[in-house]
Each structure stands twice: as structure tokens, then as C-alpha cells.
N, C-alpha and C. Protein backbone atom coordinates (compact mmCIF):
# COMPACT_ATOMS: atom_id res chain seq x y z
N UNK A 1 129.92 70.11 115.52
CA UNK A 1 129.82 70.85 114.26
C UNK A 1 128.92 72.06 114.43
N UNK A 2 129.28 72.80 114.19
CA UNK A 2 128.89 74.56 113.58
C UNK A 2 127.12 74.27 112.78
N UNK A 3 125.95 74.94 113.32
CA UNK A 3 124.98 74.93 112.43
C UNK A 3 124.75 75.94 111.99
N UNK A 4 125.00 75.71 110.13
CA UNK A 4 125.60 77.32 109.62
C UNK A 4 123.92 77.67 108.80
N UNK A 5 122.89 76.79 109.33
CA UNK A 5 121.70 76.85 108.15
C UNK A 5 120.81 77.90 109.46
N UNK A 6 119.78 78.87 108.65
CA UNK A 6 119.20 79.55 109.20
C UNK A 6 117.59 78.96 109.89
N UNK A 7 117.40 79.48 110.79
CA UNK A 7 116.46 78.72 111.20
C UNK A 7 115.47 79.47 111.11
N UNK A 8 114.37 78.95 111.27
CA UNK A 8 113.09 79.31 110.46
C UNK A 8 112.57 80.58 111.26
N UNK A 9 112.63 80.86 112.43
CA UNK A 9 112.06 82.59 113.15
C UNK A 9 112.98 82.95 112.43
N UNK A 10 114.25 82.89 111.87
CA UNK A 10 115.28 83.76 111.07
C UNK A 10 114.32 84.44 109.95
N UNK A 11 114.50 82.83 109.01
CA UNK A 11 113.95 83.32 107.79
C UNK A 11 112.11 83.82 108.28
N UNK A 12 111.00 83.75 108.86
CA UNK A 12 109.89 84.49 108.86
C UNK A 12 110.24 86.38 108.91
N UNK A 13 111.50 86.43 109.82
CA UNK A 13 111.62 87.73 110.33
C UNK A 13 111.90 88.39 108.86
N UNK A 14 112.93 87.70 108.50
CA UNK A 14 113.29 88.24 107.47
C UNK A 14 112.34 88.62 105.98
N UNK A 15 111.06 87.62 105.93
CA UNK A 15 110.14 87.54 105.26
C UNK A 15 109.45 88.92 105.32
N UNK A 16 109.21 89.66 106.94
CA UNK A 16 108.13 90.54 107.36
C UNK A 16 108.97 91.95 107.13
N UNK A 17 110.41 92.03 107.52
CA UNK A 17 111.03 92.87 106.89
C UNK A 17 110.78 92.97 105.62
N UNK A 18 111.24 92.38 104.66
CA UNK A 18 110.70 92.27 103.11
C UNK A 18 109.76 93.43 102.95
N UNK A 19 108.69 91.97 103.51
CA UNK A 19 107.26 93.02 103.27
C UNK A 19 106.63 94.21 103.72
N UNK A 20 107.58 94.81 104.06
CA UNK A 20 107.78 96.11 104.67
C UNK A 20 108.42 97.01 103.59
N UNK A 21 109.57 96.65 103.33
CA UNK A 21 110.49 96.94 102.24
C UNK A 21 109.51 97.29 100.90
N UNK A 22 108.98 96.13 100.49
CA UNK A 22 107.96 96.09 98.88
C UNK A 22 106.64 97.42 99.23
N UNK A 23 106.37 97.12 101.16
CA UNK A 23 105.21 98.29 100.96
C UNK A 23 105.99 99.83 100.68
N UNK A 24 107.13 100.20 101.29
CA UNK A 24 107.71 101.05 101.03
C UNK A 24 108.13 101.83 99.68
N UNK A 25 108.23 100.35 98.69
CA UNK A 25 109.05 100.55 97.82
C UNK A 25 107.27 101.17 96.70
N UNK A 26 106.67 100.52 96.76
CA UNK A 26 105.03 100.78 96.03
C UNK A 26 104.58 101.99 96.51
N UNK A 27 104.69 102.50 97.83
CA UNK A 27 104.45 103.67 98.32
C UNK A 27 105.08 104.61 97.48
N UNK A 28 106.51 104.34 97.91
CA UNK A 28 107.76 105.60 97.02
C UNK A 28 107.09 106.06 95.27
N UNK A 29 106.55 104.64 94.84
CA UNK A 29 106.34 104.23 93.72
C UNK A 29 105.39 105.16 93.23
N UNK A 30 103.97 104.95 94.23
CA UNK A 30 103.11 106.05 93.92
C UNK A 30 103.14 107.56 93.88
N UNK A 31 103.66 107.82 94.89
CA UNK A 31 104.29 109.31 95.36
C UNK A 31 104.70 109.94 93.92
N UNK A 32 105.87 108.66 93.50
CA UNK A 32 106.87 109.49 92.09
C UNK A 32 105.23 109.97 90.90
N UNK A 33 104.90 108.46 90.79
CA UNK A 33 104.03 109.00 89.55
C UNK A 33 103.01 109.84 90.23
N UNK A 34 102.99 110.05 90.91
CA UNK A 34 101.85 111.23 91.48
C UNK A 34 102.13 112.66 90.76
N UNK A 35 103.64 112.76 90.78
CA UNK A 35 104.32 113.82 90.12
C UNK A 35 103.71 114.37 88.71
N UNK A 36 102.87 113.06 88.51
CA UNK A 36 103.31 113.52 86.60
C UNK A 36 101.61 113.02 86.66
N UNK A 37 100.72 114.01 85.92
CA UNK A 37 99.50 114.21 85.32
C UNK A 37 98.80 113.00 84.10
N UNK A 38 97.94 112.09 84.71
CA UNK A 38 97.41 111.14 83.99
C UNK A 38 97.98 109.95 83.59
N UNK A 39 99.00 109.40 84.58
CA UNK A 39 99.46 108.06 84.27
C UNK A 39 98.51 107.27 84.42
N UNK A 40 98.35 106.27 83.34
CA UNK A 40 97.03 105.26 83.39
C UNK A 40 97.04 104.12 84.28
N UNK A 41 96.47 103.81 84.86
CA UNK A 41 96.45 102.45 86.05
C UNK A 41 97.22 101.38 85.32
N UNK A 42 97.39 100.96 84.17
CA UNK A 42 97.64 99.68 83.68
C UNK A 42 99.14 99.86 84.25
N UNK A 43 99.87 101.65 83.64
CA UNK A 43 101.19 101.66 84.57
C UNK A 43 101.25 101.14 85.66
N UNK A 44 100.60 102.04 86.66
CA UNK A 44 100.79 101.76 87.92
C UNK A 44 100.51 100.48 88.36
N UNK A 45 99.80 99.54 87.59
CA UNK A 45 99.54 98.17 88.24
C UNK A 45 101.26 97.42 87.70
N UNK A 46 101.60 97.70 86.25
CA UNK A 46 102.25 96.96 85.82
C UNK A 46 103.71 97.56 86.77
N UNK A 47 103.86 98.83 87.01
CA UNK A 47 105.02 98.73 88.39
C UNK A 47 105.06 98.31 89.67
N UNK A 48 103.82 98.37 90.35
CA UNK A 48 103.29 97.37 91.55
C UNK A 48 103.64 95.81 91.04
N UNK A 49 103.07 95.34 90.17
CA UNK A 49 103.80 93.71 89.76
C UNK A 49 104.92 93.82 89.98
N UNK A 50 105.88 94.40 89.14
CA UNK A 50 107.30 94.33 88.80
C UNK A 50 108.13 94.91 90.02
N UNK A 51 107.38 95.29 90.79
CA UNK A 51 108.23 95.37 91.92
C UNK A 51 108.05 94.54 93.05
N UNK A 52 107.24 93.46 92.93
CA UNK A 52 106.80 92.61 93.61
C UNK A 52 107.05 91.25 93.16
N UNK A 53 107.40 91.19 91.98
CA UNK A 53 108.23 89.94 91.47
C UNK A 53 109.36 90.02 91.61
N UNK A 54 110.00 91.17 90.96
CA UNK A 54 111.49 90.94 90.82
C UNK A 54 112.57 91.49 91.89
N UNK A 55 111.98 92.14 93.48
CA UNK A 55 112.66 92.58 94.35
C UNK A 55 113.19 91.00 95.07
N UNK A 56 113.13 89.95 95.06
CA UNK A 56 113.83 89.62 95.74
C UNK A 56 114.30 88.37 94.95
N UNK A 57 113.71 88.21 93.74
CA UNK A 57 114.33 87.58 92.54
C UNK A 57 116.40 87.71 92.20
N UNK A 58 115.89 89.52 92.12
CA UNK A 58 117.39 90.34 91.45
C UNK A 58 118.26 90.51 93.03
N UNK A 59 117.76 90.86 94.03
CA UNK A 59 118.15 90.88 95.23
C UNK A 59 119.44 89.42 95.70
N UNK A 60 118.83 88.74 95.50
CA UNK A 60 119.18 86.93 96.09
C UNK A 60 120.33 86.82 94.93
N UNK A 61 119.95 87.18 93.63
CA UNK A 61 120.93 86.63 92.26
C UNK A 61 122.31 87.44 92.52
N UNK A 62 122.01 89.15 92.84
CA UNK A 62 122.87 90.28 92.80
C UNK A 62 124.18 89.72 93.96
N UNK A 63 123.44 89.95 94.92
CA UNK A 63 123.88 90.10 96.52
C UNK A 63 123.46 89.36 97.54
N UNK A 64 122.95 88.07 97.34
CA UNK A 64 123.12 86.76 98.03
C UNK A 64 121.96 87.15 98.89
N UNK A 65 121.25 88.22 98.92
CA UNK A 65 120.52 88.56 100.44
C UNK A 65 119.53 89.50 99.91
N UNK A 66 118.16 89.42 100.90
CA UNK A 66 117.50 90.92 100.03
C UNK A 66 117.52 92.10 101.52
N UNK A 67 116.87 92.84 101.33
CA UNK A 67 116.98 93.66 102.79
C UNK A 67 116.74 92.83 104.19
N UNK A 68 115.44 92.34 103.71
CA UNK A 68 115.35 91.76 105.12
C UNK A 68 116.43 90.71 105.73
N UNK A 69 117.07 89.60 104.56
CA UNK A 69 117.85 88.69 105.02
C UNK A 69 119.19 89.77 105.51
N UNK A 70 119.25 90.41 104.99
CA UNK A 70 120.36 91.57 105.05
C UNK A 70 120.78 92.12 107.06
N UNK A 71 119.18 92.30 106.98
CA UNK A 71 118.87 92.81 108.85
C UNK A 71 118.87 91.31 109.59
N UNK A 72 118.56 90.01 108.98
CA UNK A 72 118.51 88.94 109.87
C UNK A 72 119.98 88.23 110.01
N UNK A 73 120.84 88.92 108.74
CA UNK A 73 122.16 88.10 109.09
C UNK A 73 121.89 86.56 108.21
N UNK A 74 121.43 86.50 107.29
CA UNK A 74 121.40 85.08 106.68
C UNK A 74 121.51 85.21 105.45
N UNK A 75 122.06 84.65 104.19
CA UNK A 75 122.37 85.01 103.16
C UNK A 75 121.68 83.39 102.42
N UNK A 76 121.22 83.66 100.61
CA UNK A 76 120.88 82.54 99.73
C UNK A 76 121.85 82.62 99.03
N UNK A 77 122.19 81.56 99.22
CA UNK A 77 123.35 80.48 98.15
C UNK A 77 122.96 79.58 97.38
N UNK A 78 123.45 78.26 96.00
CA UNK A 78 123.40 78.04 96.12
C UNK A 78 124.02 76.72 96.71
N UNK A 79 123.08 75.63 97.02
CA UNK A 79 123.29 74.55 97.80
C UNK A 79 124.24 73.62 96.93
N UNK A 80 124.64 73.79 95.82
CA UNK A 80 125.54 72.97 95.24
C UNK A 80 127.06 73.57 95.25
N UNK A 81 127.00 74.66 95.60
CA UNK A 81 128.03 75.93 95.89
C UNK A 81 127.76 77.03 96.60
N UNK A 82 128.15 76.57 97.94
CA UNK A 82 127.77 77.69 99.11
C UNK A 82 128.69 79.33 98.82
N UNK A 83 129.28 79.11 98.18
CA UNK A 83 130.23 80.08 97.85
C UNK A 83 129.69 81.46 96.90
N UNK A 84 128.79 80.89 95.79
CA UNK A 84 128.21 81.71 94.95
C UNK A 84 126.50 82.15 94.78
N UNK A 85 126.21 83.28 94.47
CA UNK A 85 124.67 83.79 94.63
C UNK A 85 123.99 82.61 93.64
N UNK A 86 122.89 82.48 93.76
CA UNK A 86 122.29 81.73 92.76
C UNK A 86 121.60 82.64 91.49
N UNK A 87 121.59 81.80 90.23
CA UNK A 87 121.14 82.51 89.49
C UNK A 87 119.97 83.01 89.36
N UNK A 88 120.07 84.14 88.82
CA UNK A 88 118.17 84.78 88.74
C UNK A 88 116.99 83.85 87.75
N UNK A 89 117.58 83.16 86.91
CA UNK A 89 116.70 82.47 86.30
C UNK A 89 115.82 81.57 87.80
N UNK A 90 116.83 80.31 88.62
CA UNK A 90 116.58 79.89 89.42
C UNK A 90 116.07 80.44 90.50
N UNK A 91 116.09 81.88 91.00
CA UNK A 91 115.88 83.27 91.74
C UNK A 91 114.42 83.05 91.49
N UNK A 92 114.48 83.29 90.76
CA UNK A 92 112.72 83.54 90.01
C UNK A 92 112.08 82.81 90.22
N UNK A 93 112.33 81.39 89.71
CA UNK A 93 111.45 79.93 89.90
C UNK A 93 111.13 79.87 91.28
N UNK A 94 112.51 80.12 91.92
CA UNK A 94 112.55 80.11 93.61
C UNK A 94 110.97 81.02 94.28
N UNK A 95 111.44 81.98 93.75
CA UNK A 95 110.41 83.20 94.69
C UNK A 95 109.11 82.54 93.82
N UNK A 96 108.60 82.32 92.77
CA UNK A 96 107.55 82.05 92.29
C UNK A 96 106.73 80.78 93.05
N UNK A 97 108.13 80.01 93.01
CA UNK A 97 106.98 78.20 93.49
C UNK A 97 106.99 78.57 95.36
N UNK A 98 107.78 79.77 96.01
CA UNK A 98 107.67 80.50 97.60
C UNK A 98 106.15 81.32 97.54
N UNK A 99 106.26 82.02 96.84
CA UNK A 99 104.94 82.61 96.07
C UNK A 99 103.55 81.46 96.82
N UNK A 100 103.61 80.69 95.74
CA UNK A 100 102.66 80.34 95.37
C UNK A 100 102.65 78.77 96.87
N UNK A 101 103.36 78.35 97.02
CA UNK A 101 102.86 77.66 98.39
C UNK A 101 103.22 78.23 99.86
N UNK A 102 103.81 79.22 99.77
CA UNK A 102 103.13 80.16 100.78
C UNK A 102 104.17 79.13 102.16
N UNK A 103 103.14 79.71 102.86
CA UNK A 103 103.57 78.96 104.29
C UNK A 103 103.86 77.57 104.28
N UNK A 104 103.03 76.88 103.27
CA UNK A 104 103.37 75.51 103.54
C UNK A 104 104.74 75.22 102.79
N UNK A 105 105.34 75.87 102.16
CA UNK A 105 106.66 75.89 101.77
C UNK A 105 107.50 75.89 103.29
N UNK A 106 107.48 76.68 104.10
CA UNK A 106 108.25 77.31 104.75
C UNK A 106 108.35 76.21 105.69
N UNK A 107 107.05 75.68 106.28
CA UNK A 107 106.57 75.01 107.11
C UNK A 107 107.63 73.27 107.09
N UNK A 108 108.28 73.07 106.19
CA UNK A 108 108.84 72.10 105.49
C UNK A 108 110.82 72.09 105.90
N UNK A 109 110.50 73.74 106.74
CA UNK A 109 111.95 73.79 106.95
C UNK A 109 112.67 73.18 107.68
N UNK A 110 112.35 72.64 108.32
CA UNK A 110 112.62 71.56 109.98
C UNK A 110 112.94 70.13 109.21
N UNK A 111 112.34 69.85 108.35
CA UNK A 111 112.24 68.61 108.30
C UNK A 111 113.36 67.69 107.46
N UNK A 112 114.36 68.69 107.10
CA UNK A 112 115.90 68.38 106.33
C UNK A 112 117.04 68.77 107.51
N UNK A 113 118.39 68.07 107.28
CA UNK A 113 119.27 68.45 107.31
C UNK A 113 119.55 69.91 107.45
N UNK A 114 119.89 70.29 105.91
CA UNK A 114 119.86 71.57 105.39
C UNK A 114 118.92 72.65 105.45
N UNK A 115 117.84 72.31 106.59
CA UNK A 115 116.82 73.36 106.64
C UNK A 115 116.11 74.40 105.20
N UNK A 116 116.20 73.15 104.39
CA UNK A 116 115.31 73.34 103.16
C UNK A 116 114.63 73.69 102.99
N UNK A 117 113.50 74.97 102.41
CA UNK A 117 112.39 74.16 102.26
C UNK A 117 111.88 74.27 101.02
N UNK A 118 110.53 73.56 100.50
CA UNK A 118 110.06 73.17 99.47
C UNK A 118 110.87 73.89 98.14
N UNK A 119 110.30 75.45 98.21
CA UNK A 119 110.99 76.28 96.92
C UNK A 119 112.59 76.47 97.23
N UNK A 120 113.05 76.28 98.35
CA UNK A 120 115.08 75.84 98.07
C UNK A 120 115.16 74.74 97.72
N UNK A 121 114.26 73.79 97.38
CA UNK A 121 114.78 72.32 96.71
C UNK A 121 114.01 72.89 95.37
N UNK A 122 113.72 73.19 95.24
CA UNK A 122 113.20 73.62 93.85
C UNK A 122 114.01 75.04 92.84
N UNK A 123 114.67 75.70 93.63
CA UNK A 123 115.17 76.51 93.29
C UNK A 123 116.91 76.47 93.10
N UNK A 124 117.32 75.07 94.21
CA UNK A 124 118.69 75.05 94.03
C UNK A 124 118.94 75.90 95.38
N UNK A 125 118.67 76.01 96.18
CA UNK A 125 119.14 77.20 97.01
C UNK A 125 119.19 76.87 98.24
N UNK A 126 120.25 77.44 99.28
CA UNK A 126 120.07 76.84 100.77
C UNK A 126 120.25 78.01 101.44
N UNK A 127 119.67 78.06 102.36
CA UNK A 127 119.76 79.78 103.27
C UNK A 127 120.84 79.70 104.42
N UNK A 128 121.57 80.42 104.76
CA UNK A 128 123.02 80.07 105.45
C UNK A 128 122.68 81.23 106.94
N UNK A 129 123.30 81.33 107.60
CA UNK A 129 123.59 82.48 108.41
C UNK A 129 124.90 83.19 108.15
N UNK A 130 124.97 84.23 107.91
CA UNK A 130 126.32 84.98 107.20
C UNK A 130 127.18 85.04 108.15
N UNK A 131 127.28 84.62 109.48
CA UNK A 131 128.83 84.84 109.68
C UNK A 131 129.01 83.50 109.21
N UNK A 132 128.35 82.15 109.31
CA UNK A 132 129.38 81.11 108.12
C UNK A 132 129.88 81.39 106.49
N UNK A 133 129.16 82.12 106.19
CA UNK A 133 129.89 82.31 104.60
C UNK A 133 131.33 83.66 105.09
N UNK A 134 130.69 84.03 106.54
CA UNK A 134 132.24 85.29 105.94
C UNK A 134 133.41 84.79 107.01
N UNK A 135 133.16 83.65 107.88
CA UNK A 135 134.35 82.64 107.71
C UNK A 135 135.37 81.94 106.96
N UNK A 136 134.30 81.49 105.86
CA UNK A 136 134.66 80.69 104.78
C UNK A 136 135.35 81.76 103.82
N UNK A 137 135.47 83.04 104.06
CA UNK A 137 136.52 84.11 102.84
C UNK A 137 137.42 84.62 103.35
């Protein structure tokens, strides 16, 4: 049998891409409002958040993948239907409870079948390598 689940140097790589991506994207961020005379910090903090929550929230829900999974070749599904993106409500919960245990989430991936870990059992979600989903169409 075919092992269509991504393995964990996959998903880290794909993690560091990301975070490359979000510094880019906060950079771009500043630059723009640089443009414009006396934007108050509470802005600029409250677009630094919002682009740091919801880039890979809307990313995963939209288009199964965010940049980095995009460059590693592995796509989020979910695990009850490999076929379809998961929802952003679940997106969210996902990246939040990834968030918040960090590595020791990740660290958890070995230890399933399905190369789970903590916030994809919590989120509904299983991470694939994309040439199995573009078999399967």
C-alpha cells in the first residue's frame, strides 16, 4: 500500500516556509501603511494579528494548502473526506489549538496511522501528500 500521509520533515518544512510567508506578508503590511501619515499602532497591531491568525486558517478552508504546504507538495483535508478542504470554522480551531501547543502538537505525528497530530484530531483534518489526492481526480 501507497503512504499517501505526509511526514513530519514535510510538514516542519512547510511550517518554516509559512513563516517566511507571514514575515513577508507584515513587512508588505508595514511598507503600505507607511504610505499614509499617522496610522495609530492599535491599526498596525490589529493587522499584524489578523494576518497571523487568519493566513492559514482561510488558506487550508479556500485551497486545501497554504504557501508553504503548496512548495512541500502536501495538501489539508478533511480526514472524514479526503476529497474536500476543511471548513474554516474547524481551520481556525485547527491553527489555534497548533498555535497554542506548539511543537508538542507536531511531535505526536509518528505516533498514528494517519500521521495525526494533536490539532488534526482536533480539527478534523489529515495532511496528505498531493500527488495522492491528484490521483484520486
Amino acid at each position: 500500500m501507497e503512504d499517501k500521509y505526509a511526514q513530519i520533515f514535510t510538514r516542519v518544512k512547510a511550517a518554516a516556509i509559512d513563516g517566511i510567508v507571514i514575515i513577508v506578508l507584515m513587512y508588505s503590511a508595514t511598507e503600505i501603511l507607511n504610505l499614509f501619515e499617522g496610522v495609530p499602532n492599535y491599526i498596525r497591531i490589529s493587522i499584524f494579528i489578523s494576518i497571523f491568525l487568519v493566513y492559514e486558517p482561510i488558506l487550508i478552508s479556500f485551497f486545501g494548502a497554504t504557501v508553504g504546504h503548496f512548495f512541500s507538495d502536501i495538501v489539508v483535508k478533511r480526514d472524514n473526506n479526503e476529497q474536500k478542504n476543511v471548513l474554516f470554522p474547524k481551520a481556525m480551531i485547527r491553527f489555534i489549538c497548533k498555535f497554542c501547543l506548539g511543537w508538542i502538537s507536531l511531535l505526536t505525528v509518528s505516533g498514528n496511522e494517519k500521521r495525526k497530530a494533536i490539532h488534526d484530531h482536533i480539527g478534523g483534518s489529515v495532511v496528505l501528500k498531493y500527488e495522492t489526492i491528484k490521483k484520486d481526480n
